[in-house]
C-alpha atoms as a PDB file:
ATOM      1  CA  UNK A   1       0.000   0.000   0.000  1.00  0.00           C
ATOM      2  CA  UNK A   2       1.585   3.653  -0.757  1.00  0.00           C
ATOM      3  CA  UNK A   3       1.924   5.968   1.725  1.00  0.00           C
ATOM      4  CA  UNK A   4       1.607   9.367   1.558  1.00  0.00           C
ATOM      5  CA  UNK A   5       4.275  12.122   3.076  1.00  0.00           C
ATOM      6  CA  UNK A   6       2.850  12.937   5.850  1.00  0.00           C
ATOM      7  CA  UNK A   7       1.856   9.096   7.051  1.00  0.00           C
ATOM      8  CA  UNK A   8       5.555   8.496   6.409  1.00  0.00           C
ATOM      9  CA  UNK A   9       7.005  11.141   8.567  1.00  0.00           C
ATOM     10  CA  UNK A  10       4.238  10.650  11.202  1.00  0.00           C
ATOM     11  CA  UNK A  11       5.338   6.485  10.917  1.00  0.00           C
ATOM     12  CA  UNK A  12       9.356   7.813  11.668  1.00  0.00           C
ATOM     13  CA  UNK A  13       8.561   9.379  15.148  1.00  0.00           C
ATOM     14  CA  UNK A  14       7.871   6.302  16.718  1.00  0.00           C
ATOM     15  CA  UNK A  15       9.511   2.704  16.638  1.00  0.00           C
ATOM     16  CA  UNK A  16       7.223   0.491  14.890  1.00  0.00           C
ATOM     17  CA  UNK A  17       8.133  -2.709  17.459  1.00  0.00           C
ATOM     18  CA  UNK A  18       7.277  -0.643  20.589  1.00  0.00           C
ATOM     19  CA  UNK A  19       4.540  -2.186  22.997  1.00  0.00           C
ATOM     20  CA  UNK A  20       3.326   0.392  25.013  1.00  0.00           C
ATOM     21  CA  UNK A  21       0.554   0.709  27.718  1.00  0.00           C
ATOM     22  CA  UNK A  22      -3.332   1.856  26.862  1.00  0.00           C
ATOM     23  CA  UNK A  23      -2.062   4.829  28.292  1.00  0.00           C
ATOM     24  CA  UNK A  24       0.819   5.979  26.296  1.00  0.00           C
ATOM     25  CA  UNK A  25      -0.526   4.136  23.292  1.00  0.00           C
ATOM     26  CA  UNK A  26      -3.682   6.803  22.986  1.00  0.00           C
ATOM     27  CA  UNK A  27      -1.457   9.772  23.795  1.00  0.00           C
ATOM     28  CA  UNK A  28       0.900   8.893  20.857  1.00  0.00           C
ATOM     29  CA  UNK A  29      -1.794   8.397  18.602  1.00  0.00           C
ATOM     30  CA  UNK A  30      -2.943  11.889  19.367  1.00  0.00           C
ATOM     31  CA  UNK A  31       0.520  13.357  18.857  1.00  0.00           C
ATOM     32  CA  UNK A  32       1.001  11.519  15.480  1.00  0.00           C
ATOM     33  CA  UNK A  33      -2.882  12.950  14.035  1.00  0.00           C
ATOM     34  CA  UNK A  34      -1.944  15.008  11.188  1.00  0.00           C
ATOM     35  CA  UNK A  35      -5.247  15.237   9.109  1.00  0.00           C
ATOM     36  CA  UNK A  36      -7.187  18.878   9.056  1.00  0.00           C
ATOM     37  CA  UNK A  37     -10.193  16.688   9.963  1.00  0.00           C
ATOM     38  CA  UNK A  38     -11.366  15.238  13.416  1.00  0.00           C
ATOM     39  CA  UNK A  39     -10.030  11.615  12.980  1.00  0.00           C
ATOM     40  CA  UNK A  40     -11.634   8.617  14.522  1.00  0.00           C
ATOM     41  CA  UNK A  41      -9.839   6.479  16.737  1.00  0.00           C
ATOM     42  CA  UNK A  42      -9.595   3.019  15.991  1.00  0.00           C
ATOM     43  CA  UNK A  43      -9.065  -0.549  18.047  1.00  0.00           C
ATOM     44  CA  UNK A  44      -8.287  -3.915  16.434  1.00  0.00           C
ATOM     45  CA  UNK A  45      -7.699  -7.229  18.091  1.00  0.00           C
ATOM     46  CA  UNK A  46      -6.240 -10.134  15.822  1.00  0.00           C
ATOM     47  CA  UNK A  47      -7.807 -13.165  17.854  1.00  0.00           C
ATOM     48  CA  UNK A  48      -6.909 -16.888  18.310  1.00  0.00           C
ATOM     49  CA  UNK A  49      -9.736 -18.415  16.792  1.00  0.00           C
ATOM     50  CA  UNK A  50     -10.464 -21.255  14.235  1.00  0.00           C
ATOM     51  CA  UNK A  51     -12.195 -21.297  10.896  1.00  0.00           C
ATOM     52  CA  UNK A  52     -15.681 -22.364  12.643  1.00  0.00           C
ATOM     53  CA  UNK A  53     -15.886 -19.632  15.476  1.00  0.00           C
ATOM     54  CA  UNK A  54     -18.263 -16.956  15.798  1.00  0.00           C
ATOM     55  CA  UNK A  55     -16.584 -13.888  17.992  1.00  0.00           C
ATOM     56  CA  UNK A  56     -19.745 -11.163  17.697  1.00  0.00           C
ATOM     57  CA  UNK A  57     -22.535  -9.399  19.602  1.00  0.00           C
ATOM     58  CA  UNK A  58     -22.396  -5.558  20.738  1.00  0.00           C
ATOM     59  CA  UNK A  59     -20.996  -2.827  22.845  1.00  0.00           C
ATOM     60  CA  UNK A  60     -22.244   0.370  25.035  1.00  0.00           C
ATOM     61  CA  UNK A  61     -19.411   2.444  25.174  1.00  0.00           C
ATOM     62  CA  UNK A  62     -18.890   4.191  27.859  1.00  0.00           C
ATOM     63  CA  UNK A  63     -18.608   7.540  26.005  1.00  0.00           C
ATOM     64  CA  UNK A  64     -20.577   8.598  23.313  1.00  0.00           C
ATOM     65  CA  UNK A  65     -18.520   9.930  19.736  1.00  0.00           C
ATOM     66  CA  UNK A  66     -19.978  11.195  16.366  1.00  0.00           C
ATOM     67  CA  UNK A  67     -23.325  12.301  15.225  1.00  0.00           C
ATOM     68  CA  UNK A  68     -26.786  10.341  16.760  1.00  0.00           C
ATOM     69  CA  UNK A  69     -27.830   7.536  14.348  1.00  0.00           C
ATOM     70  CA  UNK A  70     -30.605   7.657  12.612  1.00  0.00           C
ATOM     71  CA  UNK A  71     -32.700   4.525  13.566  1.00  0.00           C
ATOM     72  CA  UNK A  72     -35.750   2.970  11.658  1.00  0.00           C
ATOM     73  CA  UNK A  73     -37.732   0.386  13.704  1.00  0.00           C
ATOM     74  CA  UNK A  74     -40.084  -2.162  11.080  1.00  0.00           C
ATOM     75  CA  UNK A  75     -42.953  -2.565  14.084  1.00  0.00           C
ATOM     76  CA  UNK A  76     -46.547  -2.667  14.206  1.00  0.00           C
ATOM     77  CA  UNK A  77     -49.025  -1.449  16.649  1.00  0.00           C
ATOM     78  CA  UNK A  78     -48.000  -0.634  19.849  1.00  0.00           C
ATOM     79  CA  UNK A  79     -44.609  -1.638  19.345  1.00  0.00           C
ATOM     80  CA  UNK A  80     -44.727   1.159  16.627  1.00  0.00           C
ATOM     81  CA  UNK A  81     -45.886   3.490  19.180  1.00  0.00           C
ATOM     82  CA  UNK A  82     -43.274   2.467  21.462  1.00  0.00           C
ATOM     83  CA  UNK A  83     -40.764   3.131  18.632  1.00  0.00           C
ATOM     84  CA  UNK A  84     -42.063   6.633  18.217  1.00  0.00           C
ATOM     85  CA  UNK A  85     -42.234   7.550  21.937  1.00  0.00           C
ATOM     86  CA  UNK A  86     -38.549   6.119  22.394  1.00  0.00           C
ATOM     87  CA  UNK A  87     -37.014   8.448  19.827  1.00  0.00           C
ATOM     88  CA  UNK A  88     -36.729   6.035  16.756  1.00  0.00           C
ATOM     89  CA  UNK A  89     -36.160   8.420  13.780  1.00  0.00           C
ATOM     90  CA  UNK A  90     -38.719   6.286  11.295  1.00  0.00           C
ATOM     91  CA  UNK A  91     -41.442   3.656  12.416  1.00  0.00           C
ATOM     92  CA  UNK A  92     -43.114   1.637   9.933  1.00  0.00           C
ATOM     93  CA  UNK A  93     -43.837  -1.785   8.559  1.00  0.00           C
ATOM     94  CA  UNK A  94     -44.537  -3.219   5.222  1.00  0.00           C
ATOM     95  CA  UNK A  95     -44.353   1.154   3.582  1.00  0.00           C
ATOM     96  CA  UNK A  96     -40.645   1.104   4.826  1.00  0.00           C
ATOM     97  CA  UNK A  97     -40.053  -2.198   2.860  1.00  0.00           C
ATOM     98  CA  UNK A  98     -41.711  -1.123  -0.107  1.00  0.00           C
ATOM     99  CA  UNK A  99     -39.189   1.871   0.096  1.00  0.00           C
ATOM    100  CA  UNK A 100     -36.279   0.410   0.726  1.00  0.00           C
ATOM    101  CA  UNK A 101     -37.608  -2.030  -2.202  1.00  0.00           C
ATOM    102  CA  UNK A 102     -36.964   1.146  -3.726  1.00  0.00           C
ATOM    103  CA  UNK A 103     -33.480   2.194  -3.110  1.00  0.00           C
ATOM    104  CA  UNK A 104     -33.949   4.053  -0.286  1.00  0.00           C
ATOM    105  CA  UNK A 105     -31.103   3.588   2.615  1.00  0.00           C
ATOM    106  CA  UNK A 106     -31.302   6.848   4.230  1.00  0.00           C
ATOM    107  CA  UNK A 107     -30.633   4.916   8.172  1.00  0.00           C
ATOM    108  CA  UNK A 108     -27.531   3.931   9.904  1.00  0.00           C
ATOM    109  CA  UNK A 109     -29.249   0.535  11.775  1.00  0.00           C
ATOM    110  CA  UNK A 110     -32.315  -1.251  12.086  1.00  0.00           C
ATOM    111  CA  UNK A 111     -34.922  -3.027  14.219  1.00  0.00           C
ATOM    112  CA  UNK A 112     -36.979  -4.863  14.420  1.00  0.00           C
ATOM    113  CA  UNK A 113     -39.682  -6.854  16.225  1.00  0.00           C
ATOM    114  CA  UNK A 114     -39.930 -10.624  15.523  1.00  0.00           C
ATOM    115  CA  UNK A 115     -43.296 -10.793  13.704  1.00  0.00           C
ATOM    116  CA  UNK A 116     -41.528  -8.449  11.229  1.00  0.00           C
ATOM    117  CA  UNK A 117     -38.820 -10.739  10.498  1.00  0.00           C
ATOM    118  CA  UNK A 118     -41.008 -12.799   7.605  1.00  0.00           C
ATOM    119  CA  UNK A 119     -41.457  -9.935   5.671  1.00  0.00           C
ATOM    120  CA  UNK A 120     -37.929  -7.972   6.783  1.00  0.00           C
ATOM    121  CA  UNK A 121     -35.752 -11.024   5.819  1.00  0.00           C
ATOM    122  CA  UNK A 122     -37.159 -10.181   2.193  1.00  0.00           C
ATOM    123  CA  UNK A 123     -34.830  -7.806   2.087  1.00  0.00           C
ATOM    124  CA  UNK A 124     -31.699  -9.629   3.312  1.00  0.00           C
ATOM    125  CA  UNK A 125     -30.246  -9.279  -0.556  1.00  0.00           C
ATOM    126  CA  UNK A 126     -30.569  -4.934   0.338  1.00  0.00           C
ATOM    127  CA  UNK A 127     -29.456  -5.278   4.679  1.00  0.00           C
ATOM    128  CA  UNK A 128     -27.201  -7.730   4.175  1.00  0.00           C
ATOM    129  CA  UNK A 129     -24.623  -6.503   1.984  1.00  0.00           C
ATOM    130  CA  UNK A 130     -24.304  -2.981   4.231  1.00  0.00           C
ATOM    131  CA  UNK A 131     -24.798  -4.753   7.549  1.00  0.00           C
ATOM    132  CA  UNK A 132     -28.234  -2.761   8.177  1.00  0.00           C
ATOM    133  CA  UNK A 133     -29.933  -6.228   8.423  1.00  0.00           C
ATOM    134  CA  UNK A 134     -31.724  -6.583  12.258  1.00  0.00           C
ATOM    135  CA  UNK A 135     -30.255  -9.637  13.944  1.00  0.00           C
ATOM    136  CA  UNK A 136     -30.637 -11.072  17.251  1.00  0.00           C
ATOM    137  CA  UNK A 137     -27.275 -11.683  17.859  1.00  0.00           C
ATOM    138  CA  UNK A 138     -27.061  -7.823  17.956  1.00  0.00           C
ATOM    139  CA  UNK A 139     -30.618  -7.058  20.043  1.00  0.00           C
ATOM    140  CA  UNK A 140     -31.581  -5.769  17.021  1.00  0.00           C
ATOM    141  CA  UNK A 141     -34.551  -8.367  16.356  1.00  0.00           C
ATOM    142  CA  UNK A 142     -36.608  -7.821  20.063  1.00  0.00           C
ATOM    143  CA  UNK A 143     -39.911  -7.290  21.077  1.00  0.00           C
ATOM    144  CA  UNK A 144     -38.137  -4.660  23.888  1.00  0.00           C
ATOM    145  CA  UNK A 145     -37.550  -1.709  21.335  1.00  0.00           C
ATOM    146  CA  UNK A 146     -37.306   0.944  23.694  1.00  0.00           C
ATOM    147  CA  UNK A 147     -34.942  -0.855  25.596  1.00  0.00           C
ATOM    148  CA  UNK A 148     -33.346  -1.285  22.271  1.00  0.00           C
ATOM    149  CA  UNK A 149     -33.157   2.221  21.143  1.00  0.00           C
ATOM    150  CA  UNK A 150     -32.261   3.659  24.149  1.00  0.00           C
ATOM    151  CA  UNK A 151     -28.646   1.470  23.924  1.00  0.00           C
ATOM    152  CA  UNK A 152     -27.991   2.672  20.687  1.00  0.00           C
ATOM    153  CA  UNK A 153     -28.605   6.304  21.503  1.00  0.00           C
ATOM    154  CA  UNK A 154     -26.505   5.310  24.196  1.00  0.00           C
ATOM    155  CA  UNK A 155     -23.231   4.688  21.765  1.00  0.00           C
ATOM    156  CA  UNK A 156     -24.074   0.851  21.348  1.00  0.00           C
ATOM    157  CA  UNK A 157     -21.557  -1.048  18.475  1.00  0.00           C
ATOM    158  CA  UNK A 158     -21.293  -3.989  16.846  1.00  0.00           C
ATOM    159  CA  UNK A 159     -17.809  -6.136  16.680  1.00  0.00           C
ATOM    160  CA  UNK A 160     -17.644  -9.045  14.814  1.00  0.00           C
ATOM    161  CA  UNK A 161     -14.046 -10.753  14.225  1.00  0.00           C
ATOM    162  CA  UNK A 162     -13.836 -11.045  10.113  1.00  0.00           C
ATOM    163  CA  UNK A 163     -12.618 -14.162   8.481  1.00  0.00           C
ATOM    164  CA  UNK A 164      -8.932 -13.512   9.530  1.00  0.00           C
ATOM    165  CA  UNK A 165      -9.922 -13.172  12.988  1.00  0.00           C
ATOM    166  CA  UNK A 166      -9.477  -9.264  13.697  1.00  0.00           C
ATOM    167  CA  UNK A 167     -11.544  -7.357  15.155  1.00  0.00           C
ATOM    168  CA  UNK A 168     -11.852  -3.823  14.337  1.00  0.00           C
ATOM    169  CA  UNK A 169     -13.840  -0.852  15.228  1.00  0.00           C
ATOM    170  CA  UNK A 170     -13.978   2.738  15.777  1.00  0.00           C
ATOM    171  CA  UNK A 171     -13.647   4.085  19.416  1.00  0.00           C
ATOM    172  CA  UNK A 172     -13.382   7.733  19.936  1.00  0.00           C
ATOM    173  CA  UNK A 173     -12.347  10.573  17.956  1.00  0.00           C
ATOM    174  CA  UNK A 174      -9.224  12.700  18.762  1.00  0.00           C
ATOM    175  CA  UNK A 175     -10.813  15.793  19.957  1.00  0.00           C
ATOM    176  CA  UNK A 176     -11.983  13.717  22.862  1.00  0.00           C
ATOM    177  CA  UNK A 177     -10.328  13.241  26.240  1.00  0.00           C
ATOM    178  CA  UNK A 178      -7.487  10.880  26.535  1.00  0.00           C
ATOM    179  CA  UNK A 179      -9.352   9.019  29.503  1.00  0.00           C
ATOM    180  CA  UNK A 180     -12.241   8.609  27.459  1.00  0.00           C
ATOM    181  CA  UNK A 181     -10.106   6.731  24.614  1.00  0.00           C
ATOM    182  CA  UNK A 182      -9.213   4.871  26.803  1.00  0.00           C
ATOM    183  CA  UNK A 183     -12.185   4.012  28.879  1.00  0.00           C
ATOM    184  CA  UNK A 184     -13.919   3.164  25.253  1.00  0.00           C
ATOM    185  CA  UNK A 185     -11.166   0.570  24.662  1.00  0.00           C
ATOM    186  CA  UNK A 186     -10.621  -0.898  27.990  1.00  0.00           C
ATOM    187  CA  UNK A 187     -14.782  -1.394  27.359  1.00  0.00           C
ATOM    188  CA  UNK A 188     -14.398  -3.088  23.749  1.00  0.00           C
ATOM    189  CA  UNK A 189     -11.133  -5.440  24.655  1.00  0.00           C
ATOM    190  CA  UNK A 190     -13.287  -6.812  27.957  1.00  0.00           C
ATOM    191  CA  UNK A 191     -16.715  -7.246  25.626  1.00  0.00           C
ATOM    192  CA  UNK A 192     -14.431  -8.967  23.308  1.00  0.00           C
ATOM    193  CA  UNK A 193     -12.722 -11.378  25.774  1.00  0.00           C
ATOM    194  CA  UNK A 194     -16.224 -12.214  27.068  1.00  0.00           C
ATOM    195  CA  UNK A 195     -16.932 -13.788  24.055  1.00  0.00           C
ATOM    196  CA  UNK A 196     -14.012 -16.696  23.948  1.00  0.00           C
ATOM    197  CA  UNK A 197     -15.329 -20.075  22.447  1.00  0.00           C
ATOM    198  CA  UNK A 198     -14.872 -22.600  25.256  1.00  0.00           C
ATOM    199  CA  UNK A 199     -12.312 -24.573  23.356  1.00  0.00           C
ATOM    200  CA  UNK A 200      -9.447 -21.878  22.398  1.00  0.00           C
ATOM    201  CA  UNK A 201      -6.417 -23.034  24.289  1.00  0.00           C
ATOM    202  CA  UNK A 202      -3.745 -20.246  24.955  1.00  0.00           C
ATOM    203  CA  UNK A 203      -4.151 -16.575  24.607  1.00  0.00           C
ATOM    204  CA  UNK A 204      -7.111 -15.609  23.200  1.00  0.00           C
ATOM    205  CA  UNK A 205      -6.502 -12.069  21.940  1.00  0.00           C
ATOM    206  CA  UNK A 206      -3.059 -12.299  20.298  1.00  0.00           C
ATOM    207  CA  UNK A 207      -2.692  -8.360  19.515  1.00  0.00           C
ATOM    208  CA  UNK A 208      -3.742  -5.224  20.028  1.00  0.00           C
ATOM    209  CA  UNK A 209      -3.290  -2.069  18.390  1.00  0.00           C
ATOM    210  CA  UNK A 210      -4.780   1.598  17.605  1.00  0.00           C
ATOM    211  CA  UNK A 211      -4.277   4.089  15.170  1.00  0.00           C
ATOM    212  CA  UNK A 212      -6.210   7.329  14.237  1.00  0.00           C
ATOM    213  CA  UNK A 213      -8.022   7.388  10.428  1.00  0.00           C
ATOM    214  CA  UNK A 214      -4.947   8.077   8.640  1.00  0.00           C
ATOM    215  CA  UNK A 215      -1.835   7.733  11.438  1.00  0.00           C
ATOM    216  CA  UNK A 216       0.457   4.527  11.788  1.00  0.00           C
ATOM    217  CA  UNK A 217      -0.639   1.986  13.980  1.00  0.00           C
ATOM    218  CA  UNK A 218       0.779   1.133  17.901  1.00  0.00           C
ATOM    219  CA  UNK A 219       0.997  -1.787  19.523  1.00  0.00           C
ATOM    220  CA  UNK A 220      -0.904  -2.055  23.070  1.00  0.00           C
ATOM    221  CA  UNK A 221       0.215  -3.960  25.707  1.00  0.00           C
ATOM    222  CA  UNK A 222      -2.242  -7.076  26.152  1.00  0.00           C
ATOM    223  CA  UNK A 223      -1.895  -7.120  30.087  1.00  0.00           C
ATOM    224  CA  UNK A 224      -2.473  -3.192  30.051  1.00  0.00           C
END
């Protein structure tokens, strides 16, 4: 991958082999930012698992970063209601299909209640691809929808380890406090360990390391 100028002289003011605490890791990240834009901060965790395991589920961080979501809610009745009441930014069943039918996508995540599911897995070929699709590994598919929407006003994620086993996600943004960085990952890397298959022998989470949007990555100390 080519590297522009500024990556390159940001990547020569630290050694690349360092291990450093949480800590110190988040500070230097912040030092090394060099874009005119507020750039996210990012975790990944390369994981010991095997081809068959499933490392995923979701996150409330404990500090809040970025614009609110815009959440749609497929519901009926007085689930709808309870959608509306709760904050949900559209509420609808079998119209919002029809219009996302149509091309529209204008939402960040979905919900939905379990008698939707018939008609919402319909659109699994449109969700599925962009990762909007409601799923109750992620409390997304739940008859508790205020419950639901109040966690993902609240800053809830979702982490799933990809086919190499990393895990990656954004966790803060730079213009935040370095205890909240921090805070946000300590959060993530104990969510994360939570979710070790029963027969992984040895370290489960084999590295760690952040890096802003466009600044070289650091290695974090596991036992930090």
């Amino acid at each position: 991958m080519r590297r522009g100028k500024k990556y390159k002289e940001a990547a020569k003011k630290h050694n690349s082999q360092e291990v450093l605490s949480v800590e110190a890791a988040v500070k230097l990240a912040k030092e090394l930012a060099y874009a005119k834009f507020d750039e996210s901060v990012d975790v990944s965790m390369k994981l010991n698992i095997k081809k068959g395991h499933s490392v995923r589920d979701t996150v409330v961080l404990a500090h809040q970063f970025g614009q609110e979501k815009k959440i749609l809610v497929f519901a009926k009745g007085d689930k709808a209601e309870e959608a509306q009441s709760a904050g949900a930014t559209y509420v609808g069943d079998m119209d919002l299909i029809e219009k996302i039918k149509g091309g529209w996508l204008d939402f960040d995540v979905a919900v939905a209640t379990p008698d939707m599911m018939r008609d919402v897995g319909k659109l699994g070929p449109i969700l599925g691809r962009r990762g909007l699709m409601p799923n109750p590994k992620t409390q997304t598919v739940t008859f508790d929808i205020k419950g639901a929407i109040d966690e993902l006003k609240k800053g809830r994620k979702e982490f799933r380890a990809d086919k190499t086993g990393v895990v990656h996600m954004a966790i803060g943004k730079v213009s935040m406090d370095d205890s909240k960085i921090v805070e946000n990952i300590n959060t993530v890397v104990n969510e994360v360990t939570r979710k070790r298959p029963s027969d992984v022998k040895g370290d489960f989470i084999r590295s760690i390391a952040i890096s802003t949007t466009m600044g070289p990555g650091l290695k974090i100390a596991i036992q930090s």
